[in-house]
N, C-alpha and C. Protein backbone atom coordinates (compact mmCIF):
# COMPACT_ATOMS: atom_id res chain seq x y z
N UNK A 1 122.66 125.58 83.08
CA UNK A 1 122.59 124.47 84.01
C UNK A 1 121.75 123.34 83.42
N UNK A 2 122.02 122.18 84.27
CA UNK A 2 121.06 120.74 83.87
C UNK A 2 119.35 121.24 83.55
N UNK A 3 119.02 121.90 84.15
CA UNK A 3 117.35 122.35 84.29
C UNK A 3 116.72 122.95 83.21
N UNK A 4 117.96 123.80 83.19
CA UNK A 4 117.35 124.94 81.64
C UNK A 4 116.77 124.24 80.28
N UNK A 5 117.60 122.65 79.67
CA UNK A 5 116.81 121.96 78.91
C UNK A 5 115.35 121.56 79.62
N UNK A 6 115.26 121.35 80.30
CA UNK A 6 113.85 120.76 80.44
C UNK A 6 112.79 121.57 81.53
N UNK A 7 113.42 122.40 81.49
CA UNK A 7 112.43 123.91 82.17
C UNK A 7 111.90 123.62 83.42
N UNK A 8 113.03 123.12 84.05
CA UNK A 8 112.48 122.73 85.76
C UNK A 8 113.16 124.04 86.38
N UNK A 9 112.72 123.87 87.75
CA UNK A 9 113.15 124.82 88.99
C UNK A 9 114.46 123.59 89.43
N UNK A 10 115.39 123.97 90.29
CA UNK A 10 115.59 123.06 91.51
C UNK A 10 116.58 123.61 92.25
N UNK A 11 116.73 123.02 93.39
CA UNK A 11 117.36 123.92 94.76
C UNK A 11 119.15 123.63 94.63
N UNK A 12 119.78 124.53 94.76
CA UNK A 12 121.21 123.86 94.72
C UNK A 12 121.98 124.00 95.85
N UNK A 13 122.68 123.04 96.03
CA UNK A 13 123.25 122.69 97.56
C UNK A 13 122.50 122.31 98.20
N UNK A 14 121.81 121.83 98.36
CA UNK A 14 120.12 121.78 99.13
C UNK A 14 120.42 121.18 100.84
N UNK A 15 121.87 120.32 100.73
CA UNK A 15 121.82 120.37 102.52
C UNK A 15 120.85 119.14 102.98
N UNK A 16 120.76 118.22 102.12
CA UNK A 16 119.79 117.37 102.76
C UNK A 16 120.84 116.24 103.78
N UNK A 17 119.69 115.96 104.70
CA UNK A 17 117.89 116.30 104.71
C UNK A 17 117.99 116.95 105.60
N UNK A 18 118.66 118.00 105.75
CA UNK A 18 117.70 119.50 106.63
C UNK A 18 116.37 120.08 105.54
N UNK A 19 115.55 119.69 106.73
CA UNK A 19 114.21 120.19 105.81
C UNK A 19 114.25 121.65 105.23
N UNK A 20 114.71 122.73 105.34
CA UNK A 20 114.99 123.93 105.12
C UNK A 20 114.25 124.05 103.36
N UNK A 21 115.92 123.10 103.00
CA UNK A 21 115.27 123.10 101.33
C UNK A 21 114.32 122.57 100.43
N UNK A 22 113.91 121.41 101.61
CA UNK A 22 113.18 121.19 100.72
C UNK A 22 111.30 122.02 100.98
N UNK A 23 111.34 122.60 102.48
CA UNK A 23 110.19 123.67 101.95
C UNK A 23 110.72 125.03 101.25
N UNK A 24 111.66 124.78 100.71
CA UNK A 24 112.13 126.04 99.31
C UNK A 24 111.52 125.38 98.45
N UNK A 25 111.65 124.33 98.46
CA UNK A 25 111.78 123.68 96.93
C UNK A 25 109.79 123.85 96.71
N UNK A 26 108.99 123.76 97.98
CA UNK A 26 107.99 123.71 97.74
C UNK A 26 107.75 124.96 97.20
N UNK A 27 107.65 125.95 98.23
CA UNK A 27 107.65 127.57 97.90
C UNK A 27 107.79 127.62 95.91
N UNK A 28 108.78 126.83 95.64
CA UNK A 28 109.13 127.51 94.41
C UNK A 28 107.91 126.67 93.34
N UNK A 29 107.76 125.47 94.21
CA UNK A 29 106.51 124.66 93.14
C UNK A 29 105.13 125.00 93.53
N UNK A 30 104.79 125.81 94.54
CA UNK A 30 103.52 126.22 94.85
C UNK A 30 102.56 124.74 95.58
N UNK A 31 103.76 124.03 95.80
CA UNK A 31 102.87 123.20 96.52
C UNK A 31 103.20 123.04 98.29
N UNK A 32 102.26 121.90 98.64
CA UNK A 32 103.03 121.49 100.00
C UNK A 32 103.13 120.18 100.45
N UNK A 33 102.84 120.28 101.90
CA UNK A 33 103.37 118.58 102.23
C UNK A 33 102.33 117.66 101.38
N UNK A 34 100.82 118.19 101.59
CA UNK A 34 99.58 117.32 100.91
C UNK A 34 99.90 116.57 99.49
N UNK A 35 100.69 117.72 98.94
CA UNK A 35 100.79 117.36 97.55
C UNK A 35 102.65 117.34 96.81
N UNK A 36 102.76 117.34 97.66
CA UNK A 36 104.25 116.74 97.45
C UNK A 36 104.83 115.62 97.50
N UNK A 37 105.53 114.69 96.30
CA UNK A 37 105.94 113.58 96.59
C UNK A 37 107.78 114.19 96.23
N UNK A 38 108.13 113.11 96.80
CA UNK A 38 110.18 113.49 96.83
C UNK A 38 110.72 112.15 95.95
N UNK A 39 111.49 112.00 95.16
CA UNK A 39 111.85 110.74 94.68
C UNK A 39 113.19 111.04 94.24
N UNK A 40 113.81 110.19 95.20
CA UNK A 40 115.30 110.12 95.44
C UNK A 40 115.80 108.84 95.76
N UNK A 41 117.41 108.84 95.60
CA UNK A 41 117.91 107.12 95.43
C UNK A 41 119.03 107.02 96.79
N UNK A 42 118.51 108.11 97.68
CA UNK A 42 119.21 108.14 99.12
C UNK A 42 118.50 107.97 100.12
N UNK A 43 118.66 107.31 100.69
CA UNK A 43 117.55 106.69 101.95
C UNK A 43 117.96 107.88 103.20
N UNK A 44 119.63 107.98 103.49
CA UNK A 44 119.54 108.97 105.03
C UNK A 44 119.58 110.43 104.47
N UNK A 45 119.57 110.41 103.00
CA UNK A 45 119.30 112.12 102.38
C UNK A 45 118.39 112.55 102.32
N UNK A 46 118.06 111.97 100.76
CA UNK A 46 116.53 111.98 100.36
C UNK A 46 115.38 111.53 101.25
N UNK A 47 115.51 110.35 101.33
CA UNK A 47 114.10 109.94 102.38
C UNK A 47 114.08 110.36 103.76
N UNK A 48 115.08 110.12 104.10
CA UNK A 48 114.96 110.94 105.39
C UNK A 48 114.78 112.63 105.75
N UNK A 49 114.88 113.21 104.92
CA UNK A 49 114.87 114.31 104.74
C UNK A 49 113.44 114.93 104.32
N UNK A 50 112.77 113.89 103.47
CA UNK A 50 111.51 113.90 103.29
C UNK A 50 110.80 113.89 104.14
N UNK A 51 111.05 112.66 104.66
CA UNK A 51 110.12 112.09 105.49
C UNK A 51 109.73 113.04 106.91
N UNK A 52 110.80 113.60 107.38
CA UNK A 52 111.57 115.13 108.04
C UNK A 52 109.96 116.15 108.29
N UNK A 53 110.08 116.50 106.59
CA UNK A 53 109.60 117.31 106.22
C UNK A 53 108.02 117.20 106.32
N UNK A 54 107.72 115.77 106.13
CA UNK A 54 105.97 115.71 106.31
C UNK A 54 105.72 115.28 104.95
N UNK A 55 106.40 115.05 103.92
CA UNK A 55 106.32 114.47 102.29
C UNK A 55 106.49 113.28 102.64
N UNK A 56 105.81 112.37 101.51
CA UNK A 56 105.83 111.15 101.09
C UNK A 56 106.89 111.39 99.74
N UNK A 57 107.55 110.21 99.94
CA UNK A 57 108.94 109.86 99.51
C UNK A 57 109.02 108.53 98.55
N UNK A 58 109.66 108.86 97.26
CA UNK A 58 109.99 106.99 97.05
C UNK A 58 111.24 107.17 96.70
N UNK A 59 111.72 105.65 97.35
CA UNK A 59 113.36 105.36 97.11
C UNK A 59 113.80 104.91 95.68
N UNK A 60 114.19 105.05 94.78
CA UNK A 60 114.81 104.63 93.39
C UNK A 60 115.95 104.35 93.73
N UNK A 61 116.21 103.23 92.32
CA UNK A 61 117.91 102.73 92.45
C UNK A 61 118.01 103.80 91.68
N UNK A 62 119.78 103.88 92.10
CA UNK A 62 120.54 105.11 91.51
C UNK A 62 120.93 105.04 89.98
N UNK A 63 120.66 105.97 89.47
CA UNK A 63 120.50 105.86 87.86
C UNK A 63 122.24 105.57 87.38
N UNK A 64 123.10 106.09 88.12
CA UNK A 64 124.00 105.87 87.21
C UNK A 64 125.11 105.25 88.42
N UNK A 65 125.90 103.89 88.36
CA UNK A 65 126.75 103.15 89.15
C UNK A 65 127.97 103.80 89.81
N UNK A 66 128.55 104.82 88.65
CA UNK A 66 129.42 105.81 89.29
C UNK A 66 129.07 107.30 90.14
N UNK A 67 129.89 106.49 91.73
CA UNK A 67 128.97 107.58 92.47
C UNK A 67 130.24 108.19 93.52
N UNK A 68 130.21 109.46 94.31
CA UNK A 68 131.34 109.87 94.41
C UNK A 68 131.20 109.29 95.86
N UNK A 69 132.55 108.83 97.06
CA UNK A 69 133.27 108.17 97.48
C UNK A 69 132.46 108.30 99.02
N UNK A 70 131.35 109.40 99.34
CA UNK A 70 130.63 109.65 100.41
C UNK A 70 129.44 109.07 99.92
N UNK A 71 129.36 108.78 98.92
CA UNK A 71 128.05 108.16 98.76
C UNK A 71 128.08 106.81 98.94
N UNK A 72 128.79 106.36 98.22
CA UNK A 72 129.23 104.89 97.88
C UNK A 72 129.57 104.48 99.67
N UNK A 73 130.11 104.60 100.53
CA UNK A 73 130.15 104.54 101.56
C UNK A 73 128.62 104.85 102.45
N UNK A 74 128.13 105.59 102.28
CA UNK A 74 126.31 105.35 102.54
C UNK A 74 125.71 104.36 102.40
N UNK A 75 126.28 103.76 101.34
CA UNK A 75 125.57 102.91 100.62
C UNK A 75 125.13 101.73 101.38
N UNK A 76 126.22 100.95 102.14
CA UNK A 76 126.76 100.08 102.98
C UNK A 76 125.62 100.33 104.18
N UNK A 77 125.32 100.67 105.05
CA UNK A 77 124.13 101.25 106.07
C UNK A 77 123.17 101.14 105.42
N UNK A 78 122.81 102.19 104.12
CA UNK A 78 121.09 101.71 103.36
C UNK A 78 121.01 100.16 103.32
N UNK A 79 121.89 99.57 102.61
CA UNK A 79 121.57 98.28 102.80
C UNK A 79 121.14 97.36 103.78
N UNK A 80 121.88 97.89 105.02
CA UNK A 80 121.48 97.05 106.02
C UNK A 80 120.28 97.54 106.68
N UNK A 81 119.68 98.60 106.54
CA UNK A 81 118.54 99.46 107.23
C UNK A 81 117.43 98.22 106.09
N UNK A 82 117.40 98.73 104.73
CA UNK A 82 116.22 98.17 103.58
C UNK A 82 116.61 96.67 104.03
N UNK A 83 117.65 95.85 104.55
CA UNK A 83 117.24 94.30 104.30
C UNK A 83 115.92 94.42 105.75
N UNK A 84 116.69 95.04 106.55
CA UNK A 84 115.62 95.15 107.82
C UNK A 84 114.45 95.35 107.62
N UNK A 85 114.18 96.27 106.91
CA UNK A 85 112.94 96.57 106.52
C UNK A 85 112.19 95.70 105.54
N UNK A 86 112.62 95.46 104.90
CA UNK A 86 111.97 93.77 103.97
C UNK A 86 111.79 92.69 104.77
N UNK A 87 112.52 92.39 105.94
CA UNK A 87 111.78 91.38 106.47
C UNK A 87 110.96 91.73 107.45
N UNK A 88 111.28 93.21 108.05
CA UNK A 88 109.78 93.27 108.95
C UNK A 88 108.37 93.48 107.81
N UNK A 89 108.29 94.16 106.63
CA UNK A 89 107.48 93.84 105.88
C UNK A 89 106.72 92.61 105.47
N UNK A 90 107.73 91.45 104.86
CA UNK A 90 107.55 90.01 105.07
C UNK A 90 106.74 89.81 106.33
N UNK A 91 107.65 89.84 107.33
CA UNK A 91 106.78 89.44 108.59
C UNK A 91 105.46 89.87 108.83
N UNK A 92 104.95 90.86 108.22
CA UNK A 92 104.02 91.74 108.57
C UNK A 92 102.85 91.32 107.26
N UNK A 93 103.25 90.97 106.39
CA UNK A 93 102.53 90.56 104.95
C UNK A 93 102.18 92.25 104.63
N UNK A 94 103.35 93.20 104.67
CA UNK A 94 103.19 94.40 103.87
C UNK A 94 103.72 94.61 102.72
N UNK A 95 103.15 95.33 101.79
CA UNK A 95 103.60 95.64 100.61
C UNK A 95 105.01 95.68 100.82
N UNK A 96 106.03 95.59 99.44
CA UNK A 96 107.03 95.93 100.08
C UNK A 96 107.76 95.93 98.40
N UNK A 97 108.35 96.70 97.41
CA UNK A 97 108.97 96.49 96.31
C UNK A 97 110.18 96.35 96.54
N UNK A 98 111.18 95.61 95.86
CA UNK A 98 113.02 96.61 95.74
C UNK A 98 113.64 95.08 94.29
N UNK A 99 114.19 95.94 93.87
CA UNK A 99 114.26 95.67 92.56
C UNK A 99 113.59 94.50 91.71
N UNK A 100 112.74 94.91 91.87
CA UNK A 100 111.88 94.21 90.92
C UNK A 100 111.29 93.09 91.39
N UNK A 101 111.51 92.84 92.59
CA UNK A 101 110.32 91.90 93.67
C UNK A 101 109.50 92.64 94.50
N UNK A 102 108.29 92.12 94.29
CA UNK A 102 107.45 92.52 94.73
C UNK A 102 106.68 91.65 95.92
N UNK A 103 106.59 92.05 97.35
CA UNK A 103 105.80 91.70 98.79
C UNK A 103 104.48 91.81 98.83
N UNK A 104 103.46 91.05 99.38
CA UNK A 104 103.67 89.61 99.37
C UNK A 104 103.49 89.87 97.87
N UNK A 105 104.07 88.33 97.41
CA UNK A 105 103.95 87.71 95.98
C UNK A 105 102.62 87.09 95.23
């Protein structure tokens, strides 16, 4: 599998974001919510699923453009959730990153 080069653990099928897996995923790293961060490029998977869970989360753009046909359709909603969220940030003078701009300036 992908892991075996670089000698990681990781959960397969994982079902996100039902939190289930990802306190497997802790179990298997010996950590927990305190010390767990999640970094994923899905906002209603990954982050939400995190966030679920009691982990702190960061959103990344997706490493590679070709993405399969349930995702790419996600995609459309994240966008409109993160513009929301950038301007209540703005409004708020909160931190706020997404590609390569940075709140306030």
């Amino acid at each position: 599998m992908f892991n075996e080069k670089i000698q990681v653990n990781y959960v397969y099928n994982a079902h996100k974001p039902s939190v289930k897996n990802y306190f497997k995923a802790m179990g298997i790293m010996g950590t927990d919510q305190s010390n767990t961060v999640f970094i994923g490029d899905q906002l209603f998977t990954d982050v939400w699923g995190a966030r679920n869970t009691g982990i702190f989360s960061i959103l990344v753009q997706p490493i590679d453009k070709k993405e399969e046909i349930q995702i790419v359709l996600k995609r459309y909603p994240e966008k409109i959730v993160l513009a929301a969220y950038k301007r209540k940030c703005i409004r708020e003078n909160r931190a706020y990153l997404a590609d390569g701009e940075a709140f306030p300036q």
